[in-house]
Protein backbone atom coordinates (compact mmCIF):
# COMPACT_ATOMS: atom_id res chain seq x y z
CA UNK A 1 -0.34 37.42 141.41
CA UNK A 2 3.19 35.67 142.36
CA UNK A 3 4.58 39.07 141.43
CA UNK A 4 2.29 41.06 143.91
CA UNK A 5 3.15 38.35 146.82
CA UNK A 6 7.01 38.67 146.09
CA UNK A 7 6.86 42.26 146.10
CA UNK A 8 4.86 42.35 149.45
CA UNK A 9 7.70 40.01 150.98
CA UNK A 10 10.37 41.91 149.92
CA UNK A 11 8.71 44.64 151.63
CA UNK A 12 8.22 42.92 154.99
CA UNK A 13 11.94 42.01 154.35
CA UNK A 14 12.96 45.50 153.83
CA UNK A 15 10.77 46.79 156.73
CA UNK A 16 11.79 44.50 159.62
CA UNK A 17 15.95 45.19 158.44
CA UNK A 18 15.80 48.73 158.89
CA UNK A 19 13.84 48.10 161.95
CA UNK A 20 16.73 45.95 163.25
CA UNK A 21 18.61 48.85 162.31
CA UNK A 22 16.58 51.70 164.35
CA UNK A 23 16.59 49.32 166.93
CA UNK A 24 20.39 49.29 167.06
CA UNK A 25 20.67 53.36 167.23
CA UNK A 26 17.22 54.61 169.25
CA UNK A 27 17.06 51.92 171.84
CA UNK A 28 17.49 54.30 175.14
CA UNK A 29 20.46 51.97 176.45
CA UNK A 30 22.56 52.45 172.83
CA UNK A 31 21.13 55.99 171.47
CA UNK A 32 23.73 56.65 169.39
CA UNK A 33 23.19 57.32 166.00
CA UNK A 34 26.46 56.31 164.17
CA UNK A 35 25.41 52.83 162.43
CA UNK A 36 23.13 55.11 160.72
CA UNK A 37 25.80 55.27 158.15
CA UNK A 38 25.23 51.88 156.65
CA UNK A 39 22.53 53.30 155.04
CA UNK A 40 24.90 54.39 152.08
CA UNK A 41 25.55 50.78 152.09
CA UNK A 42 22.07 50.52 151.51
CA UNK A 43 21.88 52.28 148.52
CA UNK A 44 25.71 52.09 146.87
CA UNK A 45 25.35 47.52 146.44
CA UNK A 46 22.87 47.62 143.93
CA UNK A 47 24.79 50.51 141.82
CA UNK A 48 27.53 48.54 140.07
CA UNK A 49 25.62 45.33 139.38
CA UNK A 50 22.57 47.61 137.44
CA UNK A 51 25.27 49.42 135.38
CA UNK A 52 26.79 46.27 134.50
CA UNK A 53 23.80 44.92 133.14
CA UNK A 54 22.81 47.57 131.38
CA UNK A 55 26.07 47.71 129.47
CA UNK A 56 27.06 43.94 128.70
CA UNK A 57 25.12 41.72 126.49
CA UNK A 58 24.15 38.29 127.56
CA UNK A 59 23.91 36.65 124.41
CA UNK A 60 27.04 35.10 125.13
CA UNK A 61 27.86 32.01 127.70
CA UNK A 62 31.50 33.11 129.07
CA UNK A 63 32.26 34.90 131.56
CA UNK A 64 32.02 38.49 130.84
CA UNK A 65 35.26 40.97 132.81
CA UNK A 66 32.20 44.17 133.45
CA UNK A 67 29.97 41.76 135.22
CA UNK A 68 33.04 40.02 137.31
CA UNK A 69 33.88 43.35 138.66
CA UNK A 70 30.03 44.92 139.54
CA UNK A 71 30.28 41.43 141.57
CA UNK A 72 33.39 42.17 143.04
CA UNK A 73 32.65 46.05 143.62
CA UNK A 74 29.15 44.79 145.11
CA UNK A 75 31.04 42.23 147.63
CA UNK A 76 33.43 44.88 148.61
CA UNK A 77 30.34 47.41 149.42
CA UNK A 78 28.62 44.81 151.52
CA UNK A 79 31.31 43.27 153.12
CA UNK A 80 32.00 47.10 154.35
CA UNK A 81 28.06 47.67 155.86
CA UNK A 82 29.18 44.69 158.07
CA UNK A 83 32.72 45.78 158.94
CA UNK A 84 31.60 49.62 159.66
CA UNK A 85 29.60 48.75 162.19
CA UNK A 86 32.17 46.32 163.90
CA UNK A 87 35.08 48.97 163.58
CA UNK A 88 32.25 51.54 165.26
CA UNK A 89 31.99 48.79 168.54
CA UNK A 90 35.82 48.62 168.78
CA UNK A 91 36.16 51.94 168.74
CA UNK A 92 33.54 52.34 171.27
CA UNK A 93 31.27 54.49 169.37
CA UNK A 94 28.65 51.89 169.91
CA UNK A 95 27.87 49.09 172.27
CA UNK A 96 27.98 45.84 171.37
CA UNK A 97 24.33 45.31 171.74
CA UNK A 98 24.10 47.94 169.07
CA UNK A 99 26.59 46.20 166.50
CA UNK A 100 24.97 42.84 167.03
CA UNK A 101 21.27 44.42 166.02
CA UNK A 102 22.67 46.27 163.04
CA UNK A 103 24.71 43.46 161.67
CA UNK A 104 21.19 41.16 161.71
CA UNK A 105 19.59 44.37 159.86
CA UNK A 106 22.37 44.35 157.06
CA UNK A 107 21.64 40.42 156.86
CA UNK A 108 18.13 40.93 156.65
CA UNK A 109 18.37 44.01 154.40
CA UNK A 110 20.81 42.18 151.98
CA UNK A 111 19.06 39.40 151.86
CA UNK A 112 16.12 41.51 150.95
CA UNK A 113 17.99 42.98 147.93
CA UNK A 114 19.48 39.65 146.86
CA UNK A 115 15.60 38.51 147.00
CA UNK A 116 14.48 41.31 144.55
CA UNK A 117 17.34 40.80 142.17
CA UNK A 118 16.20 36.84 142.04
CA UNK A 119 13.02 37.47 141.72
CA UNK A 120 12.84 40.42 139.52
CA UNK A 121 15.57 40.50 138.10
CA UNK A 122 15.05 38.03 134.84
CA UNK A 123 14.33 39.47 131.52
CA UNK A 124 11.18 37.50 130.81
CA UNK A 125 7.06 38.66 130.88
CA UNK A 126 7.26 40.06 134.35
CA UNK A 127 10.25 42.15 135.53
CA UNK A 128 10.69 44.71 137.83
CA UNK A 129 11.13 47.84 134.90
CA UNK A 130 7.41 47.59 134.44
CA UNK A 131 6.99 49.19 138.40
C-alpha cells in the first residue's frame, strides 16, 4: 500500500509542475508558448541515469566512471530546463512573470522525478519495473 500512496504523490507532484508550467505559457497576460520547450527537458534527465544502470554492475563499492557521467550528463540537462527559460526572459521572448512560473514547474517537476527514482528506484520486492 506505501507503493500505491507514493505513486499517487508523485502524480500530484507531476500534475501541479506542468500546471506551473501551462500557467507560465496560457495565462492571457504571457500567452506565449516558448517555455514549452522544457518539456524535452522533461523527458531527456532520466535518459542517461537509466542507461547507466542498466549497464554497470553494483556489486562493487567504488565509484564506477558510467554512473559519474549519467550524473553529470543528468546535471547538465537540468541545469539547462532552468537556464532556457531565463535566456527566453532576457531575450524578451517571455515576461518575467512567465520565467518565474516555469522555473517553480521545473523545481516541482524535478523534484517529482528525483522522488520516483528514491522511491522506486531500489532493486528490492517492490520496484517500479513491475508497473
Amino acid at each position: 500500500m506505501a507503493g500505491i500512496k507514493a505513486l499517487i504523490s508523485l502524480s500530484f507532484g507531476g500534475a501541479v509542475g506542468l500546471m506551473f508550467l501551462m500557467l507560465g505559457c496560457a495565462l492571457p497576460q504571457y500567452n506565449q508558448y516558448w517555455p514549452l520547450f522544457v518539456l524535452f527537458f522533461y523527458i531527456l534527465s532520466p535518459i542517461p541515469y537509466c542507461i547507466a544502470r542498466r549497464l554497470v554492475d553494483d556489486t562493487d563499492a567504488a565509484s564506477n566512471a558510467c554512473k559519474e557521467l549519467a550524473i553529470f550528463l543528468t546535471t547538465g540537462i537540468v541545469v539547462s530546463a532552468f537556464g532556457l527559460p531565463i535566456v527566453f526572459a532576457r531575450a524578451e521572448l517571455i515576461y518575467w512573470g512567465a520565467c518565474a512560473l516555469v522555473l517553480t514547474g521545473n523545481t516541482v517537476i524535478f523534484a517529482t522525478i528525483l522522488g520516483f527514482f528514491l522511491v522506486f528506484g531500489s532493486n528490492d520486492d517492490f520496484s517500479w519495473q513491475q508497473w
